[in-house]
C-alpha atoms as a PDB file:
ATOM      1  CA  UNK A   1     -16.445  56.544  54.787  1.00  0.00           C
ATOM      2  CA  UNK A   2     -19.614  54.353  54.655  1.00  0.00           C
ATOM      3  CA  UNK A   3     -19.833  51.552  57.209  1.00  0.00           C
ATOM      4  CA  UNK A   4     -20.057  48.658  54.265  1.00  0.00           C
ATOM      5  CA  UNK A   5     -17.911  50.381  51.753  1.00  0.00           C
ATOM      6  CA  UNK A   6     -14.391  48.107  51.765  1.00  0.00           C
ATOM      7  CA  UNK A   7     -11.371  49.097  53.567  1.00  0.00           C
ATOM      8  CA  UNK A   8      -8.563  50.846  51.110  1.00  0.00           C
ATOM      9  CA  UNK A   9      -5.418  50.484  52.868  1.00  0.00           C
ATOM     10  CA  UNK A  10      -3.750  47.724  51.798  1.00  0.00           C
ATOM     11  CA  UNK A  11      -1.148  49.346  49.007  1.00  0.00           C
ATOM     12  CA  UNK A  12       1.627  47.265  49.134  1.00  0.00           C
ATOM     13  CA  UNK A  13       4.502  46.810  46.346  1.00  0.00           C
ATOM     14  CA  UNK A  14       3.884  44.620  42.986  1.00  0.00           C
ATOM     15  CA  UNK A  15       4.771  41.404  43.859  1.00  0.00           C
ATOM     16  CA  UNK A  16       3.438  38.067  43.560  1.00  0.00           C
ATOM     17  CA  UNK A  17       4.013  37.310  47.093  1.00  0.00           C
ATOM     18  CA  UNK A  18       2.992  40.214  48.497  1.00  0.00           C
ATOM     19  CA  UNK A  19      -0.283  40.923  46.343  1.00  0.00           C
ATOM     20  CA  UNK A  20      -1.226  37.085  48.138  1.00  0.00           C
ATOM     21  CA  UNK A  21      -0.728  38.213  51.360  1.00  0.00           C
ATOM     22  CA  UNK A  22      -2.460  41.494  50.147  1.00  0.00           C
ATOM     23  CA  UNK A  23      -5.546  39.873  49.385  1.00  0.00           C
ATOM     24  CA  UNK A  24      -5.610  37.480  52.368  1.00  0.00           C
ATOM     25  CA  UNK A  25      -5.236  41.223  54.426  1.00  0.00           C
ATOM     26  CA  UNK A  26      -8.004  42.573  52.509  1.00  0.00           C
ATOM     27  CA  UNK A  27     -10.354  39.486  52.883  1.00  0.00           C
ATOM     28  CA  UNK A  28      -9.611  39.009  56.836  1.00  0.00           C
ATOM     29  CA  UNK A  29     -10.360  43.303  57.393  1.00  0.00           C
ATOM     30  CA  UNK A  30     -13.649  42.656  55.221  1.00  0.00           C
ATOM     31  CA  UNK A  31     -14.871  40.243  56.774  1.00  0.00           C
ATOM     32  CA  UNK A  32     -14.345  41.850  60.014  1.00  0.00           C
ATOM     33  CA  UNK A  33     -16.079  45.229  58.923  1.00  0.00           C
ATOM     34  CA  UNK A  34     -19.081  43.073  57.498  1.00  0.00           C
ATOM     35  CA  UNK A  35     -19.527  41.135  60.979  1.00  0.00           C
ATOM     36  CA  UNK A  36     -19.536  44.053  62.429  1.00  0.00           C
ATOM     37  CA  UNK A  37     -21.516  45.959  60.450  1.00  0.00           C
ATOM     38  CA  UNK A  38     -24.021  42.923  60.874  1.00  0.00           C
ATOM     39  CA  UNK A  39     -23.584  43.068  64.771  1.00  0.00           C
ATOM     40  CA  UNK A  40     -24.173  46.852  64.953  1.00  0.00           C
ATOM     41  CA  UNK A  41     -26.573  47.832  61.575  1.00  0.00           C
ATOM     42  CA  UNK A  42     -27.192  51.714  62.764  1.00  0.00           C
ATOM     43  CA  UNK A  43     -24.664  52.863  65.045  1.00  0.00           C
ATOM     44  CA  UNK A  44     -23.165  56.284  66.200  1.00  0.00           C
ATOM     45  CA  UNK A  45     -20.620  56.552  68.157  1.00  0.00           C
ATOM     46  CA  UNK A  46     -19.715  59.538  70.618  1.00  0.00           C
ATOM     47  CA  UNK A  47     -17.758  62.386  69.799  1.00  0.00           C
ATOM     48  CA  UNK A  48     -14.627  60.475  71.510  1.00  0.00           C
ATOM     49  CA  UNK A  49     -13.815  57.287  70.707  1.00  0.00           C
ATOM     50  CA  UNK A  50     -11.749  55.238  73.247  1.00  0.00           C
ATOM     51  CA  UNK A  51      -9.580  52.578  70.358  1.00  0.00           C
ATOM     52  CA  UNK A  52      -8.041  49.672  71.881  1.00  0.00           C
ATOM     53  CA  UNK A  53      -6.650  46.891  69.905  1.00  0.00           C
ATOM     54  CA  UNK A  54      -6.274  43.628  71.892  1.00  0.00           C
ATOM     55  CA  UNK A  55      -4.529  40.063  70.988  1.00  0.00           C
ATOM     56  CA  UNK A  56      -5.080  37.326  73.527  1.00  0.00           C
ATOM     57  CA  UNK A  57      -5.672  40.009  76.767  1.00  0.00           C
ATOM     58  CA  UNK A  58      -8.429  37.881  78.359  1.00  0.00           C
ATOM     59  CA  UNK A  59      -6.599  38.313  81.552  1.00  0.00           C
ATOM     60  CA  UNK A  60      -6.337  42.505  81.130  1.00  0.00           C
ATOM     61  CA  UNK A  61      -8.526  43.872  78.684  1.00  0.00           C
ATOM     62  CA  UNK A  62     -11.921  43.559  81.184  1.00  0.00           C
ATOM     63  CA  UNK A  63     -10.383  45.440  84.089  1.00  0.00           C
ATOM     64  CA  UNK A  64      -9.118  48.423  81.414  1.00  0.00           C
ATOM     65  CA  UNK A  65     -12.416  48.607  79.708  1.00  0.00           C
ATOM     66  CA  UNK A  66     -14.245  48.951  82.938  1.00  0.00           C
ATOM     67  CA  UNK A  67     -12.268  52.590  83.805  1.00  0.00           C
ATOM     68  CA  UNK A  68     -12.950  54.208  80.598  1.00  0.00           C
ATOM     69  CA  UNK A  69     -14.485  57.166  81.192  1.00  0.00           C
ATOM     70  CA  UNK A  70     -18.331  57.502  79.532  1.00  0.00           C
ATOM     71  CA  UNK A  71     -17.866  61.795  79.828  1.00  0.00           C
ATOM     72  CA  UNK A  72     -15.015  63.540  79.072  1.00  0.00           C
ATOM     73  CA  UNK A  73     -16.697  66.862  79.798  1.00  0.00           C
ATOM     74  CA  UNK A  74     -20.208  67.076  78.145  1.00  0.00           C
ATOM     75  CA  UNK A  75     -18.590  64.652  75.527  1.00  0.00           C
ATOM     76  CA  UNK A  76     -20.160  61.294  75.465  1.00  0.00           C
ATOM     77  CA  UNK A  77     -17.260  58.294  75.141  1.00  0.00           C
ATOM     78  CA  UNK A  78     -17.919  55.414  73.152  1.00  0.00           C
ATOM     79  CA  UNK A  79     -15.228  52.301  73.874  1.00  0.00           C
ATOM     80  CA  UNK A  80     -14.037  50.470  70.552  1.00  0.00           C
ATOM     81  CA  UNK A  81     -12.130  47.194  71.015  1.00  0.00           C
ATOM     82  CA  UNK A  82     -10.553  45.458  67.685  1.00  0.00           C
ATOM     83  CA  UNK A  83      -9.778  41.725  68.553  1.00  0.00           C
ATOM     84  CA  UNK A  84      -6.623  41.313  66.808  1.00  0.00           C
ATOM     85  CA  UNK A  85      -7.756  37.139  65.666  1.00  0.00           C
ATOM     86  CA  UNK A  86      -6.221  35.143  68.785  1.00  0.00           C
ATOM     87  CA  UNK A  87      -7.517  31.978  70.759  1.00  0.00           C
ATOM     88  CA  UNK A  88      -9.231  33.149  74.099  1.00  0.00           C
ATOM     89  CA  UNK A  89     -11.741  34.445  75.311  1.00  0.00           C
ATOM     90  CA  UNK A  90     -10.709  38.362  74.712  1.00  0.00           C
ATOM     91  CA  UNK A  91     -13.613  39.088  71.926  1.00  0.00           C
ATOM     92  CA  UNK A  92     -16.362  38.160  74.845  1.00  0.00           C
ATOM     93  CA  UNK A  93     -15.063  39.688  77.734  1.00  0.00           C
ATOM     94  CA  UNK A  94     -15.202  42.913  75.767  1.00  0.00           C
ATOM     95  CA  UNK A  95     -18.798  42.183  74.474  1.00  0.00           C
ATOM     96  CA  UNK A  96     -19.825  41.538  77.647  1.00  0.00           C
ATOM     97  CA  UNK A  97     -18.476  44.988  78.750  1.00  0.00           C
ATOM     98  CA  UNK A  98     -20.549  46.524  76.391  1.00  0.00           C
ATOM     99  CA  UNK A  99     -18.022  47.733  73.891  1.00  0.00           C
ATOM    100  CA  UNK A 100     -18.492  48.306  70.214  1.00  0.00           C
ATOM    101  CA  UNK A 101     -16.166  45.075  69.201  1.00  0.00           C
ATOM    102  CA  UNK A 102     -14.778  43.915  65.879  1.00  0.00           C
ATOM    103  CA  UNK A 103     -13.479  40.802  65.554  1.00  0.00           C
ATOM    104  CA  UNK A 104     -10.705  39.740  62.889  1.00  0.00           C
ATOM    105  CA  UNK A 105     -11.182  36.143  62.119  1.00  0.00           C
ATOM    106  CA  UNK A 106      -6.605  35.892  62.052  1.00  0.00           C
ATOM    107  CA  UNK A 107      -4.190  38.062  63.744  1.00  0.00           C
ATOM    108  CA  UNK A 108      -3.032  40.656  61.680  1.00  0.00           C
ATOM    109  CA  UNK A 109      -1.054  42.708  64.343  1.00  0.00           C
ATOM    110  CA  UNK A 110      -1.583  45.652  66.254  1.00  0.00           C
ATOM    111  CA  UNK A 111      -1.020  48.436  63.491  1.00  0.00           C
ATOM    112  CA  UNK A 112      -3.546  46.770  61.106  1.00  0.00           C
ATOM    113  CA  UNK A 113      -5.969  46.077  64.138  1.00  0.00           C
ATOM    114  CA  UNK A 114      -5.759  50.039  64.952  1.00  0.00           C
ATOM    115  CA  UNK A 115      -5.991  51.051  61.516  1.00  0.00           C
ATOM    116  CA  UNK A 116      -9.380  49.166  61.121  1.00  0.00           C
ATOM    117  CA  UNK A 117     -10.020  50.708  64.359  1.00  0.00           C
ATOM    118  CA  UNK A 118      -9.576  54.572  62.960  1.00  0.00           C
ATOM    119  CA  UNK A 119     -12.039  53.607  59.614  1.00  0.00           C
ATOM    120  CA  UNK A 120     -14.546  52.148  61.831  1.00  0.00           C
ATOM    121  CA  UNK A 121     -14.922  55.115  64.452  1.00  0.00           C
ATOM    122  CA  UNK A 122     -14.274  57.935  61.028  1.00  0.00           C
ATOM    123  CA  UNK A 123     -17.202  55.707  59.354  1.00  0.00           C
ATOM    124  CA  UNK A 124     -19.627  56.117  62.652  1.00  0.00           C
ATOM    125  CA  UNK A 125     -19.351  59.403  63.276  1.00  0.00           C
ATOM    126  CA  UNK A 126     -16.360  59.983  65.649  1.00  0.00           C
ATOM    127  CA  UNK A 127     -14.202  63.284  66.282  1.00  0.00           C
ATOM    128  CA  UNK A 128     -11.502  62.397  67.982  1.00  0.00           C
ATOM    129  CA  UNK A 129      -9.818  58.719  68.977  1.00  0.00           C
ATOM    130  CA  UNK A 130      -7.683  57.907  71.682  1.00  0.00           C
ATOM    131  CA  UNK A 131      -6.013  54.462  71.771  1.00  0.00           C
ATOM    132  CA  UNK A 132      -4.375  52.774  74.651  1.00  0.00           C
ATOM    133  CA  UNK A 133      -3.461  49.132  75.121  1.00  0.00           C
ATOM    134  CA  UNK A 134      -5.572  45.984  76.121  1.00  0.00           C
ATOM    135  CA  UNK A 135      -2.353  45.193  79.004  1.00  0.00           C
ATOM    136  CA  UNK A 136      -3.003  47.939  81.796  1.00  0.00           C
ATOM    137  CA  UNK A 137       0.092  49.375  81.042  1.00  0.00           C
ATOM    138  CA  UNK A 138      -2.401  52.924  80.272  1.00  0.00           C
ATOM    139  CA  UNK A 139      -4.909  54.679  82.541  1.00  0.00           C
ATOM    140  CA  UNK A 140      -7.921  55.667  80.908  1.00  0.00           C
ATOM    141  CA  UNK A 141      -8.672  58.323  83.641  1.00  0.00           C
ATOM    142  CA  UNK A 142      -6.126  60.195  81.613  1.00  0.00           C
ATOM    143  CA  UNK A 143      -7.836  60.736  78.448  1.00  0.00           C
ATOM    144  CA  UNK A 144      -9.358  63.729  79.518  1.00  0.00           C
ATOM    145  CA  UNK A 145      -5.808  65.382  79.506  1.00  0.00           C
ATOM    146  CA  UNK A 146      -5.451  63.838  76.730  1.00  0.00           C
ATOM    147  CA  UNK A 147      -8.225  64.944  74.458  1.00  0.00           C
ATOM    148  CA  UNK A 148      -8.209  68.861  75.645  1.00  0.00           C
ATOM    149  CA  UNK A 149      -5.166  69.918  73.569  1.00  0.00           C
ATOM    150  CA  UNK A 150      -7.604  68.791  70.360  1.00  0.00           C
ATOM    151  CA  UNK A 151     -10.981  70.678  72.244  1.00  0.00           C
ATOM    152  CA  UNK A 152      -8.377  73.551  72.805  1.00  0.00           C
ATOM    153  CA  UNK A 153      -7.268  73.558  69.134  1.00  0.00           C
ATOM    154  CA  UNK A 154      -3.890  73.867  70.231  1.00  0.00           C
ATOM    155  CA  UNK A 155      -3.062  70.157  68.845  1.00  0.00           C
ATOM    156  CA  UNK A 156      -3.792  67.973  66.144  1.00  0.00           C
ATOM    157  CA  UNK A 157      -2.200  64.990  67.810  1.00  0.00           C
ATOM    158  CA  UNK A 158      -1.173  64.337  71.104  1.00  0.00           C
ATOM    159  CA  UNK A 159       1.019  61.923  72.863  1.00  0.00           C
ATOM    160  CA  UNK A 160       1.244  60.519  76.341  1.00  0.00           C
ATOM    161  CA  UNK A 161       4.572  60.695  77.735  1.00  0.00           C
ATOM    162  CA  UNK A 162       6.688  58.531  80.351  1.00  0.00           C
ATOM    163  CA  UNK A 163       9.303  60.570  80.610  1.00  0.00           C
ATOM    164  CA  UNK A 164       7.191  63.686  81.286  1.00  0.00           C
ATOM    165  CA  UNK A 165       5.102  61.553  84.106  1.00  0.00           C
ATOM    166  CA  UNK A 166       6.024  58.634  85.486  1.00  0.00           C
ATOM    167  CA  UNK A 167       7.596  55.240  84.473  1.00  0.00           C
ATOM    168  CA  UNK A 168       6.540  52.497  87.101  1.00  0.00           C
ATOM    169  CA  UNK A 169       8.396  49.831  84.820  1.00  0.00           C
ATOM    170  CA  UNK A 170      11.878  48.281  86.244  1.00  0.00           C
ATOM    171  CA  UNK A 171      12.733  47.619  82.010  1.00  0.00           C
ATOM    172  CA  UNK A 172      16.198  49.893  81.921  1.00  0.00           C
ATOM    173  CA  UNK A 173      16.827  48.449  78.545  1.00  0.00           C
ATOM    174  CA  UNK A 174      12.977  49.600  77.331  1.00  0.00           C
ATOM    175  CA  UNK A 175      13.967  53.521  79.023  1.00  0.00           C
ATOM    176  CA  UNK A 176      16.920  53.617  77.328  1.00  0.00           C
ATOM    177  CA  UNK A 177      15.042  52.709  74.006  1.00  0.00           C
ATOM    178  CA  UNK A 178      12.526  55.502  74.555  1.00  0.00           C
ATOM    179  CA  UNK A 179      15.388  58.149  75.226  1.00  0.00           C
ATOM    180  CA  UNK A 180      17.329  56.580  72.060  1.00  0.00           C
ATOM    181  CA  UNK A 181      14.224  56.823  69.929  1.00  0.00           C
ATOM    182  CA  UNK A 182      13.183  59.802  71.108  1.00  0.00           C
ATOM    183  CA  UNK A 183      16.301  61.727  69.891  1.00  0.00           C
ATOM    184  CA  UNK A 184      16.552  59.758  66.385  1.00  0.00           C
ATOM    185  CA  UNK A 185      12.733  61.068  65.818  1.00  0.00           C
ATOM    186  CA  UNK A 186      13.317  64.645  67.146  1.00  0.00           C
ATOM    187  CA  UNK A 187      16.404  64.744  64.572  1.00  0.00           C
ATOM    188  CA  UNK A 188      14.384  63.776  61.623  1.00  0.00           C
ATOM    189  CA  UNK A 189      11.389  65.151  62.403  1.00  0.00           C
ATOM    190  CA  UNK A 190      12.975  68.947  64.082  1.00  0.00           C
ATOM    191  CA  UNK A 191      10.222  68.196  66.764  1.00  0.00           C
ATOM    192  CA  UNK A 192      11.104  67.914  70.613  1.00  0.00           C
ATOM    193  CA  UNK A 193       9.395  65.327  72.361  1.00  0.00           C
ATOM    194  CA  UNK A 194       9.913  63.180  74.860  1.00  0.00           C
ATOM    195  CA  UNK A 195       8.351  59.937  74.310  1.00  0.00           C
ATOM    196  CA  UNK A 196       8.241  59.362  70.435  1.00  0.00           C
ATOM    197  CA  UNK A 197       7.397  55.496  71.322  1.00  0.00           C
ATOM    198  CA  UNK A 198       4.090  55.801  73.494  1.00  0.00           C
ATOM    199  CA  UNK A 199       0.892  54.205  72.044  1.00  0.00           C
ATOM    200  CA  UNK A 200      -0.990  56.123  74.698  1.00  0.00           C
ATOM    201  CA  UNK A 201      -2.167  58.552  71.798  1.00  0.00           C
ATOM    202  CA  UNK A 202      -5.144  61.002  70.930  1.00  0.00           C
ATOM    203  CA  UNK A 203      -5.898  62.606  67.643  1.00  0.00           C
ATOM    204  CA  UNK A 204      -8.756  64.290  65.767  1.00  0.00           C
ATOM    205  CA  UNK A 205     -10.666  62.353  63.056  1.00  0.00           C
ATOM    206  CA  UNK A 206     -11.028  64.921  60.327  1.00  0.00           C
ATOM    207  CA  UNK A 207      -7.420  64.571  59.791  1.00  0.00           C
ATOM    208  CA  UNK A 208      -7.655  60.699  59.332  1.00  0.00           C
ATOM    209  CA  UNK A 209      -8.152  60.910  55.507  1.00  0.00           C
ATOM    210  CA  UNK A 210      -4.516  62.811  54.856  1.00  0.00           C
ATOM    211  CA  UNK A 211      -2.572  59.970  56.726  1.00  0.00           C
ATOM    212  CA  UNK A 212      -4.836  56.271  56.428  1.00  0.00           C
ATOM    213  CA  UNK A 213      -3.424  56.226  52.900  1.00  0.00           C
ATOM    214  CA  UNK A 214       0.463  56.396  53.662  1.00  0.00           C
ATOM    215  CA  UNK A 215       0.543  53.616  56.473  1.00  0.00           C
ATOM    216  CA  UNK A 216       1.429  50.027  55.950  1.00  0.00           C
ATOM    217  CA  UNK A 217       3.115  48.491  58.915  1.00  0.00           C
ATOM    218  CA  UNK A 218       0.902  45.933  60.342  1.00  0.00           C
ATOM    219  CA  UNK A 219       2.606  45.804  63.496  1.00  0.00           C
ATOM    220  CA  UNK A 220       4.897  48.501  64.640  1.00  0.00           C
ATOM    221  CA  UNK A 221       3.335  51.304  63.365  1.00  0.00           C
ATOM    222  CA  UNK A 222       3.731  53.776  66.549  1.00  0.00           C
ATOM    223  CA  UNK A 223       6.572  55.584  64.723  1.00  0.00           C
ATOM    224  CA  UNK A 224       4.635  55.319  61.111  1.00  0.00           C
ATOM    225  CA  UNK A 225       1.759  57.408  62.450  1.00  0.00           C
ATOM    226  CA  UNK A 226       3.684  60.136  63.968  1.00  0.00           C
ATOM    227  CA  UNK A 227       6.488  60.633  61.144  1.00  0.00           C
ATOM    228  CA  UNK A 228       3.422  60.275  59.138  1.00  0.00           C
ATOM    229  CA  UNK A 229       1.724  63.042  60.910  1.00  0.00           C
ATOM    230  CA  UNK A 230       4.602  64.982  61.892  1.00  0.00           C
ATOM    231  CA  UNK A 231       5.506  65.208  57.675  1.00  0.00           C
ATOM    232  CA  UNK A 232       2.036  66.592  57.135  1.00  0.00           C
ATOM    233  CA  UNK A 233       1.771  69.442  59.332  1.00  0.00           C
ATOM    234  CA  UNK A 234      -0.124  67.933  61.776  1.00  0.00           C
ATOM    235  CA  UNK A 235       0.604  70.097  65.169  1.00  0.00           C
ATOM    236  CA  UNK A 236       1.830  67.581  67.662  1.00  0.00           C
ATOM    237  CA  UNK A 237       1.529  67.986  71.619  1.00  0.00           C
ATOM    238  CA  UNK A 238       2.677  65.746  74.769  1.00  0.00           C
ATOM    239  CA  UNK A 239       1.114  65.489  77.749  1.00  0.00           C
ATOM    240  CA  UNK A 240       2.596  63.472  80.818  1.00  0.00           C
ATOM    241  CA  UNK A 241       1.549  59.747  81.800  1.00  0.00           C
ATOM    242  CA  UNK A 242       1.870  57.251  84.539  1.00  0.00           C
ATOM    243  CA  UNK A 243       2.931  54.696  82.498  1.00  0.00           C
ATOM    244  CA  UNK A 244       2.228  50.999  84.617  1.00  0.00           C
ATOM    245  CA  UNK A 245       3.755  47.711  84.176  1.00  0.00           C
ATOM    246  CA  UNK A 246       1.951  45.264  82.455  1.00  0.00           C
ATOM    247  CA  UNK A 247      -0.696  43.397  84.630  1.00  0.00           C
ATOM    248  CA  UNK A 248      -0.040  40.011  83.198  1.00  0.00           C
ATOM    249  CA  UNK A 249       0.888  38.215  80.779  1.00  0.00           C
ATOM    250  CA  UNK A 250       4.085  39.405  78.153  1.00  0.00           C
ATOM    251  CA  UNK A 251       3.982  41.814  75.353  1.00  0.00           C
ATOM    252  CA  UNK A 252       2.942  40.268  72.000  1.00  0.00           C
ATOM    253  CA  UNK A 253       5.783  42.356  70.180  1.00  0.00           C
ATOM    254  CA  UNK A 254       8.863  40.211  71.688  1.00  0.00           C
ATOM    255  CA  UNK A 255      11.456  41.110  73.466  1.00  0.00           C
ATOM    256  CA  UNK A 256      13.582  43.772  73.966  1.00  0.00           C
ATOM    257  CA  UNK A 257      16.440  43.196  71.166  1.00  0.00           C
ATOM    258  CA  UNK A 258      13.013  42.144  68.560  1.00  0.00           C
ATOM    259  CA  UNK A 259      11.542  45.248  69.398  1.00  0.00           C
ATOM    260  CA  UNK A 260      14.177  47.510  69.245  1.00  0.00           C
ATOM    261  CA  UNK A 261      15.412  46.204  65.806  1.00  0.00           C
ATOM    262  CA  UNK A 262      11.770  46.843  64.469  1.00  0.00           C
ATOM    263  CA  UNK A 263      11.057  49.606  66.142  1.00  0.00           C
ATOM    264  CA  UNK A 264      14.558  50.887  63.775  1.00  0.00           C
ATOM    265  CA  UNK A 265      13.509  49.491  60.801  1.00  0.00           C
ATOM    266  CA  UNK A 266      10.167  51.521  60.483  1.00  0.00           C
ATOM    267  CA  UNK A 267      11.422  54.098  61.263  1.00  0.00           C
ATOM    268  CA  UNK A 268      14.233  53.973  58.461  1.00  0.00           C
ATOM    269  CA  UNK A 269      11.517  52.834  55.967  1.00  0.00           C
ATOM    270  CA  UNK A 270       8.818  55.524  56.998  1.00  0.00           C
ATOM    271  CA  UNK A 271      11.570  58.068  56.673  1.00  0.00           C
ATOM    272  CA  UNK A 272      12.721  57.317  53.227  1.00  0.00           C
ATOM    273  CA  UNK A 273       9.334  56.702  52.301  1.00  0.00           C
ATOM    274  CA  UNK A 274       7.845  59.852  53.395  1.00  0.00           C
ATOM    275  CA  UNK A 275      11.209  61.333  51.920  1.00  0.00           C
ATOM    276  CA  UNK A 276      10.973  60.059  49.138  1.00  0.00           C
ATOM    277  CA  UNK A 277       7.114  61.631  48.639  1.00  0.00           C
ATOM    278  CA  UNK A 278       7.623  64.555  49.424  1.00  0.00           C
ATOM    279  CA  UNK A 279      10.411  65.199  46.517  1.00  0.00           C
ATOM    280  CA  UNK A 280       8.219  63.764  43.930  1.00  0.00           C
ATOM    281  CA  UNK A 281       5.561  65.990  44.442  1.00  0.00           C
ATOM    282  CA  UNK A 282       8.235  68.772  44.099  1.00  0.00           C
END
């Protein structure tokens, strides 16, 4: 995809309503691409592209983007930060760090902020994208782990897990969520992992173009992109994590019971959706 040519993901259902919020989607990613296309008029990025999408994480996102590796092996890392709209001073901290940053002018959420974040490193010449969160809660020293399943070829798409490493969180409402979701995705999906619910991720570009199409959550999308994935044939792979607490601040997403309840409903809808697809084509 061509760094100016407009972002093609917005394929919501026909109606008024939602066309309006449609176009107000389309017009906020736009002008984000075209600012930074401005900001950054001939850049390549390295082969791995650390994604982070951050809302409001003045107080976090500095001290994460200063441990992301530059190597991971001979390949070079380039750090991408989406600024999910907010009111601080997040988008200049990460300037300052010298990431590649994109700035959308509202808050969209965190699956539309990522989303923008996987055209923008296919468009500049990534090969494989890890994202991890603005909060702390991640350590980038990990990405190497992460990222040699995909070198290896033994992966397409890899997770971080908590329950394979570490949990450092005191949240025994949140573990028992990860367990819960864990099994309701293995059911569907016939896979056996551990931590369906980790945004700690890594996954190789080329594949980017079979799943950007089929995603549409804005916000919760951690279980879109894997029953996404998982439905076409992608090979999927865990490795373990030490997952921390956050270092301040509170999660953007809302609390447990809000989280849960979403976290449910897309996976219901991606389910059915994906469901759905795969007997039309037959």
């Amino acid at each position: 995809m061509a760094p100016t040519q407009r972002s093609r993901w917005l394929t919501l259902p026909d109606s008024r309503g939602r066309r309006r919020n449609a176009a107000l989607l389309q017009f906020a990613v736009d002008r984000a691409r075209a600012d930074f296309d401005e900001r950054y008029p001939h850049l390549g990025v390295g082969p791995v592209v650390a994604l982070v999408a951050a809302y409001d994480e003045q107080d976090n996102v500095g001290d994460v983007l200063k441990v992301v590796p530059t190597l991971i092996g001979d390949l070079e890392v380039s750090t991408l930060v989406v600024v999910d709209g907010g009111t601080d001073n997040t988008a200049q901290i990460a300037l300052d760090s010298g990431a590649y940053t994109c700035v959308l002018p509202v808050n969209l959420g965190q699956g539309a902020a990522l989303h923008l974040g996987y055209e923008l490193a296919a468009a500049h010449g990534a090969r494989y994208v890890v994202t991890l969160d603005a909060d702390g809660q991640n350590d980038p020293a990990e990405m190497a782990t992460m990222v040699q399943p995909l070198l290896d070829d033994t992966a397409d798409f890899v997770i971080a897990s908590r329950r394979l490493g570490v949990d450092q969180t005191t949240d025994r409402f949140r573990r028992a969520g990860v367990k819960v979701y864990a099994w309701v995705v293995n059911s569907i999906l016939s896979q056996k992992l551990s931590d369906s619910s980790n945004g700690y991720r890594a996954f190789k570009v080329e594949l980017l173009d079979d799943i950007l199409p089929r995603l549409v959550q804005n916000q919760y999308q951690t279980s879109e992109v894997l029953i996404t994935a998982a439905s076409r044939g992608w090979r999927i792979a865990e490795r373990p994590t030490v997952w921390h607490p956050r270092a301040s601040g509170v999660s953007k997403k809302g609390g447990n019971l809000v989280f849960g309840v979403q976290y449910a409903r897309v996976i219901a809808t991606t389910w059915c959706r994906v469901t759905w697809g795969n007997r039309r084509r037959r």
